[in-house]
C-alpha atoms as a PDB file:
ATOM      1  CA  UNK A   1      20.012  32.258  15.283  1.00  0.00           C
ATOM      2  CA  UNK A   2      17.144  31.147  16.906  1.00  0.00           C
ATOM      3  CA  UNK A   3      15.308  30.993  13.901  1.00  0.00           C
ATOM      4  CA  UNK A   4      17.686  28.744  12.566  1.00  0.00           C
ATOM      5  CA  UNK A   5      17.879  26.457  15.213  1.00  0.00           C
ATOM      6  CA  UNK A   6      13.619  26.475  14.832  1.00  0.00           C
ATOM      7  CA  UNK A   7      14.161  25.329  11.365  1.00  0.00           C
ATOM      8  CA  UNK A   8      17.017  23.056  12.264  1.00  0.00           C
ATOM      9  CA  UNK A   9      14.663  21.377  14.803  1.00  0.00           C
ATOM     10  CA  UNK A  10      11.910  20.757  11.972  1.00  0.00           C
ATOM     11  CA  UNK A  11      13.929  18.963   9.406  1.00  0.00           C
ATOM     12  CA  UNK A  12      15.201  16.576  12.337  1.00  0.00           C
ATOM     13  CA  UNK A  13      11.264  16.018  12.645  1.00  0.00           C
ATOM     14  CA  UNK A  14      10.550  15.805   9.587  1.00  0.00           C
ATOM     15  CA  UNK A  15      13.575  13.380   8.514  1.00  0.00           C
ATOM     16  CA  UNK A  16      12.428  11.558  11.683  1.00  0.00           C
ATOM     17  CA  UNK A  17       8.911  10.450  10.441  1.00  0.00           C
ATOM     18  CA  UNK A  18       7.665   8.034   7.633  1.00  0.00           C
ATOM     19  CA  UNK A  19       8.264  11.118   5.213  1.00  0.00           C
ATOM     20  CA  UNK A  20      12.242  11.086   5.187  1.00  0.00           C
ATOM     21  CA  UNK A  21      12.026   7.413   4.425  1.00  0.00           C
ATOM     22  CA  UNK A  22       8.996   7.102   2.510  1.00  0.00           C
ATOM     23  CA  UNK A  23       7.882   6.136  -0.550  1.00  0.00           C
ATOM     24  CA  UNK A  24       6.839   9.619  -1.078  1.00  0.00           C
ATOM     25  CA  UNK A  25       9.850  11.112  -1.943  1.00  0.00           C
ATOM     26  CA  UNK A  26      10.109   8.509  -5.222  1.00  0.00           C
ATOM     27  CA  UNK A  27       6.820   8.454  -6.149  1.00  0.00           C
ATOM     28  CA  UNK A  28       7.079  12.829  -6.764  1.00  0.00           C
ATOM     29  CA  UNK A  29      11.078  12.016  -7.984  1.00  0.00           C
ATOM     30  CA  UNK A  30       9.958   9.497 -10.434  1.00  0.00           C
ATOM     31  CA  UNK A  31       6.794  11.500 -11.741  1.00  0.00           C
ATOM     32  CA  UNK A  32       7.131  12.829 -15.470  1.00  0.00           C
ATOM     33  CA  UNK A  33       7.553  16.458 -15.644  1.00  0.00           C
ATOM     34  CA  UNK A  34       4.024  16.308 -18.328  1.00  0.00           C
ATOM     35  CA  UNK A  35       2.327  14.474 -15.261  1.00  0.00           C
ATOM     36  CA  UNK A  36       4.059  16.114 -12.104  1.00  0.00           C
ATOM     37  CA  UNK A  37       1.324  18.529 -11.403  1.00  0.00           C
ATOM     38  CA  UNK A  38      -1.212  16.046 -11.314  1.00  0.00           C
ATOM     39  CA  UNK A  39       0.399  13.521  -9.134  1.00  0.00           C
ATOM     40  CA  UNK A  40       1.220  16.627  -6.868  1.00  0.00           C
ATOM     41  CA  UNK A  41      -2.515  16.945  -5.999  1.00  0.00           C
ATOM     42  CA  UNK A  42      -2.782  13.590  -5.854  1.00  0.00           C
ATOM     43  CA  UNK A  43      -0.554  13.144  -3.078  1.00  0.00           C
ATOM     44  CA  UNK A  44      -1.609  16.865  -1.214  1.00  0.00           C
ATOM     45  CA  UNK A  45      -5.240  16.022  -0.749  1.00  0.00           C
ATOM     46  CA  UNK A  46      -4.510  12.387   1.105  1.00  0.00           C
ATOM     47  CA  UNK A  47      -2.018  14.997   3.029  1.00  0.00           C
ATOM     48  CA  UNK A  48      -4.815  17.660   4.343  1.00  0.00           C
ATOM     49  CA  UNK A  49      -7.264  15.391   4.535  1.00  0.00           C
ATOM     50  CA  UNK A  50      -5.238  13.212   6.931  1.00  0.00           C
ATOM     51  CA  UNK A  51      -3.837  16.654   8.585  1.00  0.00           C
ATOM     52  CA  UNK A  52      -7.472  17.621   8.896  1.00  0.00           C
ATOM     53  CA  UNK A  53      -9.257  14.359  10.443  1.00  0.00           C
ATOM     54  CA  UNK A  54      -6.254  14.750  12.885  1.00  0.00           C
ATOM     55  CA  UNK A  55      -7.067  18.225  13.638  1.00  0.00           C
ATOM     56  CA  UNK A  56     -10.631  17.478  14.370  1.00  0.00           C
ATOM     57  CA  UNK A  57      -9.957  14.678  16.506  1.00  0.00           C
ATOM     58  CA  UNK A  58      -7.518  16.651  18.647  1.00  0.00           C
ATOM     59  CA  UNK A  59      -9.489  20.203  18.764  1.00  0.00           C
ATOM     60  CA  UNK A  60     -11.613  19.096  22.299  1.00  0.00           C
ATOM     61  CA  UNK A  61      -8.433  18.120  23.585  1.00  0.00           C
ATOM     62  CA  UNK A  62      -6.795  21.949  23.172  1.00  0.00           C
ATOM     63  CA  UNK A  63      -5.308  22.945  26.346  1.00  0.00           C
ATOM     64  CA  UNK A  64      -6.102  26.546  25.730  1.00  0.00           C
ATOM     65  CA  UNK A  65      -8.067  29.323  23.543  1.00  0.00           C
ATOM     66  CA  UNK A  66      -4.557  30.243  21.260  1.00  0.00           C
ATOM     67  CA  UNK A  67      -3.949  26.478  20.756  1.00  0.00           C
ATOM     68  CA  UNK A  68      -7.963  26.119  19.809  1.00  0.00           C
ATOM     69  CA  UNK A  69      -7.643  29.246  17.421  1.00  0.00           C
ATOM     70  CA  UNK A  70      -5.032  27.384  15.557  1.00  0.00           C
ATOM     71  CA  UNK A  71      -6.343  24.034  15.437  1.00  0.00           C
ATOM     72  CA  UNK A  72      -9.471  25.534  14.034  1.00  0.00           C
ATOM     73  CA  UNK A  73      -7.625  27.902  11.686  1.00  0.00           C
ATOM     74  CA  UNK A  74      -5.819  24.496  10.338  1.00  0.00           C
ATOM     75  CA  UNK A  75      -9.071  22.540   9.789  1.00  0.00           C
ATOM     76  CA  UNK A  76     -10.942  25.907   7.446  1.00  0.00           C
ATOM     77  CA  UNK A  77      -8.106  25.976   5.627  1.00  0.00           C
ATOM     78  CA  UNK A  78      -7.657  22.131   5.148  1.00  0.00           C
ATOM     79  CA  UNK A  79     -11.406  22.068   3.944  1.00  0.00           C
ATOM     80  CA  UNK A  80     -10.850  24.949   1.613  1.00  0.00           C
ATOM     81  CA  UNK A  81      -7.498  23.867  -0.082  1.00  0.00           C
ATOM     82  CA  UNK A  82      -8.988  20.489  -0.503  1.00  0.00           C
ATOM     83  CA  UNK A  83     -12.086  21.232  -2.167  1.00  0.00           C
ATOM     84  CA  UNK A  84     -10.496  23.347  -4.646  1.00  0.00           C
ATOM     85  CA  UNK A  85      -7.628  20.997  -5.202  1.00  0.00           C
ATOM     86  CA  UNK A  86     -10.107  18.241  -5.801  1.00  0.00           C
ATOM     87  CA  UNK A  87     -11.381  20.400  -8.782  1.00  0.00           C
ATOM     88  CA  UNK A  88      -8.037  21.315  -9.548  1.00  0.00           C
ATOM     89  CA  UNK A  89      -6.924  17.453 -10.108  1.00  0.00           C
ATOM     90  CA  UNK A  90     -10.122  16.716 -12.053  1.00  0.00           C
ATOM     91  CA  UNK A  91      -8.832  19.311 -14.573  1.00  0.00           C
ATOM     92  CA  UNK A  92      -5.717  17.724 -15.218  1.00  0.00           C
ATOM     93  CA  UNK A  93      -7.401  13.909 -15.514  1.00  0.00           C
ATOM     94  CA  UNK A  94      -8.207  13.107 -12.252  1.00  0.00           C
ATOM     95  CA  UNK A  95      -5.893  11.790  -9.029  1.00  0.00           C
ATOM     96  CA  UNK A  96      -3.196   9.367  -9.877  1.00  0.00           C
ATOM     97  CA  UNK A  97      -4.046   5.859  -8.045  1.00  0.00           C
ATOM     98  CA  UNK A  98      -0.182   5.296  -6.761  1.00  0.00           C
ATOM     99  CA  UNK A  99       0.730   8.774  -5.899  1.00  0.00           C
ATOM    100  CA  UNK A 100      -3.040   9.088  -3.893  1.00  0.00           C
ATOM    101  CA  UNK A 101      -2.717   5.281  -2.482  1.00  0.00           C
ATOM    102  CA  UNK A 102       1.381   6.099  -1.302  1.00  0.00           C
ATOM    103  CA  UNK A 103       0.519   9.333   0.563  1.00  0.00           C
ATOM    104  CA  UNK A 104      -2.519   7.524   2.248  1.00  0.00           C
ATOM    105  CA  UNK A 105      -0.826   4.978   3.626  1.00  0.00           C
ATOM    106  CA  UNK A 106       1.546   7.867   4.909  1.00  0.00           C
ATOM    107  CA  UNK A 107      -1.113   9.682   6.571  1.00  0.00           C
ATOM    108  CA  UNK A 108      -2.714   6.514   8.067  1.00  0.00           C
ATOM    109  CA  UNK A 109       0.727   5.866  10.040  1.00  0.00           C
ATOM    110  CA  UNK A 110       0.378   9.521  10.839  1.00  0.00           C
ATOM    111  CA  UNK A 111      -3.256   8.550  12.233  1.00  0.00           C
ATOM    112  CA  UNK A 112      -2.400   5.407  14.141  1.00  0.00           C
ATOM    113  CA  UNK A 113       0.520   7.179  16.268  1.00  0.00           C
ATOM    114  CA  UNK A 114      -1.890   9.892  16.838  1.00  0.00           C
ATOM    115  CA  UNK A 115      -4.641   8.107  18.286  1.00  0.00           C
ATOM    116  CA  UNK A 116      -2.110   5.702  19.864  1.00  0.00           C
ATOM    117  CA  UNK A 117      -0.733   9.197  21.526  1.00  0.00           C
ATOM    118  CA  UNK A 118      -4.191  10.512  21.873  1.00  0.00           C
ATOM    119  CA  UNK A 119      -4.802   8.448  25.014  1.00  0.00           C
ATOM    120  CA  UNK A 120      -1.923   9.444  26.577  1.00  0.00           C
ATOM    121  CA  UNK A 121      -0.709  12.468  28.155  1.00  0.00           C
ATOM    122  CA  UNK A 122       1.379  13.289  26.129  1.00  0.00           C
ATOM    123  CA  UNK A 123      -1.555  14.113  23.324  1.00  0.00           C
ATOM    124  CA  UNK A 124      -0.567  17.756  22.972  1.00  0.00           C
ATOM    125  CA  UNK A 125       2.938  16.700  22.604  1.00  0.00           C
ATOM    126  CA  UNK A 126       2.598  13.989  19.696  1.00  0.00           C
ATOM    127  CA  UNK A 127       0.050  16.535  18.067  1.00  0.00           C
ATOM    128  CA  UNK A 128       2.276  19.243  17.663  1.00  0.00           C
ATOM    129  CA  UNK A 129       5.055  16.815  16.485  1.00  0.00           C
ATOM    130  CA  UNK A 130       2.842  15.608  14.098  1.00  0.00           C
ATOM    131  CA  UNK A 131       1.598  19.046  12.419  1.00  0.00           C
ATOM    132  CA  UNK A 132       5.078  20.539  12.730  1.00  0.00           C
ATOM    133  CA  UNK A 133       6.483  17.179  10.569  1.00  0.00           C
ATOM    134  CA  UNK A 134       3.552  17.375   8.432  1.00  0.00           C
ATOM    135  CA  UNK A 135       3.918  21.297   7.405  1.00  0.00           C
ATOM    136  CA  UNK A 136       7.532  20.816   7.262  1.00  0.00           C
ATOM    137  CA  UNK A 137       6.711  18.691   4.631  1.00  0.00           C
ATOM    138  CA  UNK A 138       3.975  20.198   2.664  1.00  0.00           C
ATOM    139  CA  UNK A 139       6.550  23.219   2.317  1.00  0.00           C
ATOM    140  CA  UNK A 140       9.475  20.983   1.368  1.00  0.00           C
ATOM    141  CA  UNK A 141       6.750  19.726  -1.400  1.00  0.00           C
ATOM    142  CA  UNK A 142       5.948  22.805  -2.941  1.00  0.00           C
ATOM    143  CA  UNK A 143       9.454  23.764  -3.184  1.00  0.00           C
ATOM    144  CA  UNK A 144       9.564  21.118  -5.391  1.00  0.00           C
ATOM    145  CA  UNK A 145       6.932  22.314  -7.617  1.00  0.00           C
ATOM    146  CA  UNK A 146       8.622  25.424  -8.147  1.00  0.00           C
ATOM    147  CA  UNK A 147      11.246  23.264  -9.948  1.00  0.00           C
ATOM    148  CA  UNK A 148       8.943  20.863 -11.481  1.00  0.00           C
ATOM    149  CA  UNK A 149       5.596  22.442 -12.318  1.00  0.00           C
ATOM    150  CA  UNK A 150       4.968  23.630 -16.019  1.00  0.00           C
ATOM    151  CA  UNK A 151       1.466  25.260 -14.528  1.00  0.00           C
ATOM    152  CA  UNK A 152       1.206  28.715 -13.566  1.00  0.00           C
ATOM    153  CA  UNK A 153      -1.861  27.845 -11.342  1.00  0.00           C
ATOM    154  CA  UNK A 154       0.282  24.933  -9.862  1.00  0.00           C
ATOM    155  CA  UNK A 155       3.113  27.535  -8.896  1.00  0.00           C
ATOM    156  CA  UNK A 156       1.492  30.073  -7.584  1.00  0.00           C
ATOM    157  CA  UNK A 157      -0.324  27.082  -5.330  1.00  0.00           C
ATOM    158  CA  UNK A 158       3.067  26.073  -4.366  1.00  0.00           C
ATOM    159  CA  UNK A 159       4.103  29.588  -3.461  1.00  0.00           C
ATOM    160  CA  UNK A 160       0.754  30.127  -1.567  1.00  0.00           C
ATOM    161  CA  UNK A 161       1.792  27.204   0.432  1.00  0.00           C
ATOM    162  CA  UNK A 162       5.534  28.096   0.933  1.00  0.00           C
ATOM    163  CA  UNK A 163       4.053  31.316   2.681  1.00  0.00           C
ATOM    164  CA  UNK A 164       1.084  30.057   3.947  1.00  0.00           C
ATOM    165  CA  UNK A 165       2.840  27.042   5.979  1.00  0.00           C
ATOM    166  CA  UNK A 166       5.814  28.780   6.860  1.00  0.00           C
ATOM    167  CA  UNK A 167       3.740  31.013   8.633  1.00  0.00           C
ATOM    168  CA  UNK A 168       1.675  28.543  10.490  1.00  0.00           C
ATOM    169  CA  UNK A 169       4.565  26.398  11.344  1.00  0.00           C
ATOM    170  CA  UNK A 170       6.144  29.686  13.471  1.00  0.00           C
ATOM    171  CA  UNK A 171       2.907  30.074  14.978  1.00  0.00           C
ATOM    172  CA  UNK A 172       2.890  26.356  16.114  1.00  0.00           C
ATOM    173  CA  UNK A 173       6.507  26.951  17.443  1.00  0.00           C
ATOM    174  CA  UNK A 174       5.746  29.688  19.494  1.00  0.00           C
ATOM    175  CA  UNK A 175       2.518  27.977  21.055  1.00  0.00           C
ATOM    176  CA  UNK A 176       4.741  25.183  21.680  1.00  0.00           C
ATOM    177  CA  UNK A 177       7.363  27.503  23.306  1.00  0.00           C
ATOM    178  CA  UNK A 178       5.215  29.287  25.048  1.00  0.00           C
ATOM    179  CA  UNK A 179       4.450  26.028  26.594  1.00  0.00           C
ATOM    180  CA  UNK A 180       0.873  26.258  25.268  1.00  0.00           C
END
């Protein structure tokens, strides 16, 4: 149950942010099944990338070692996933200008209310609201590539990410219940 009520918490977040409203939703509707997989990547490295300059803004702010750990687990694994997604997307003709250009502006609202919240108190709060919404969403993407995707490469990056975030988005809930 409380499980549930974790999850039910993160799609309120995540419906709550410039995601359940966005653009971004269309642009990956809209996509062509022969061109999905490439404006998937298109629209996942803006994602880390932004997730990442957040996370290395924020790391000198973590209140604590556990929160640090996870910050800096977050920014490895933003660098990895990007690099090889940026070779990925060159294999399939390179990243789609509106998909890329629609999930940067995302992540640049994402920015702004984290700096805006960065000079506040409240920094650890709007953080963790921000990652939580943000791998809420990534997972809620590669769902949709499970559906979509005509790549086996593609999928099993989708189900890599299914597990992956899941994972780190319990981890983040228990930091944040632990009051950490």
């Amino acid at each position: 149950m409380a499980r549930l009520a974790g999850w039910m918490v993160l799609a309120g977040l995540a419906l709550g942010c410039g995601f359940g409203s966005s653009d971004i939703w269309d642009v990956l509707n809209r996509s062509p099944s022969r061109n999905f997989d490439r404006v998937l990547l298109s629209m996942l490295i803006p994602h880390y990338q932004g997730m990442l300059d957040m996370a290395e803004a924020y790391l000198p702010q973590a209140p604590n070692p556990q929160v640090r750990s996870w910050v800096q687990a977050l920014i490895e694994d933003r660098k990895v996933r990007i690099r090889q997604w940026k070779t990925l997307v060159q294999r399939l003709g390179g990243p789609e200008p509106t998909a890329e250009a629609t999930m940067r502006g995302e992540m640049y609202k994402d920015w702004v209310a984290f700096r805006r919240g960065q000079k506040t108190e409240r920094v650890h709060s709007v953080f963790a609201s921000l990652m939580l919404t943000n791998l809420f969403s990534t997972v809620n993407i590669a769902q949709m590539v499970e559906a979509r995707s005509r790549d086996p490469q593609i999928e099993k990056l989708a189900q890599a990410l299914i597990a992956d975030e899941t994972d780190r988005l319990e981890k983040l809930q228990v930091l944040m219940i632990r009051g950490q």
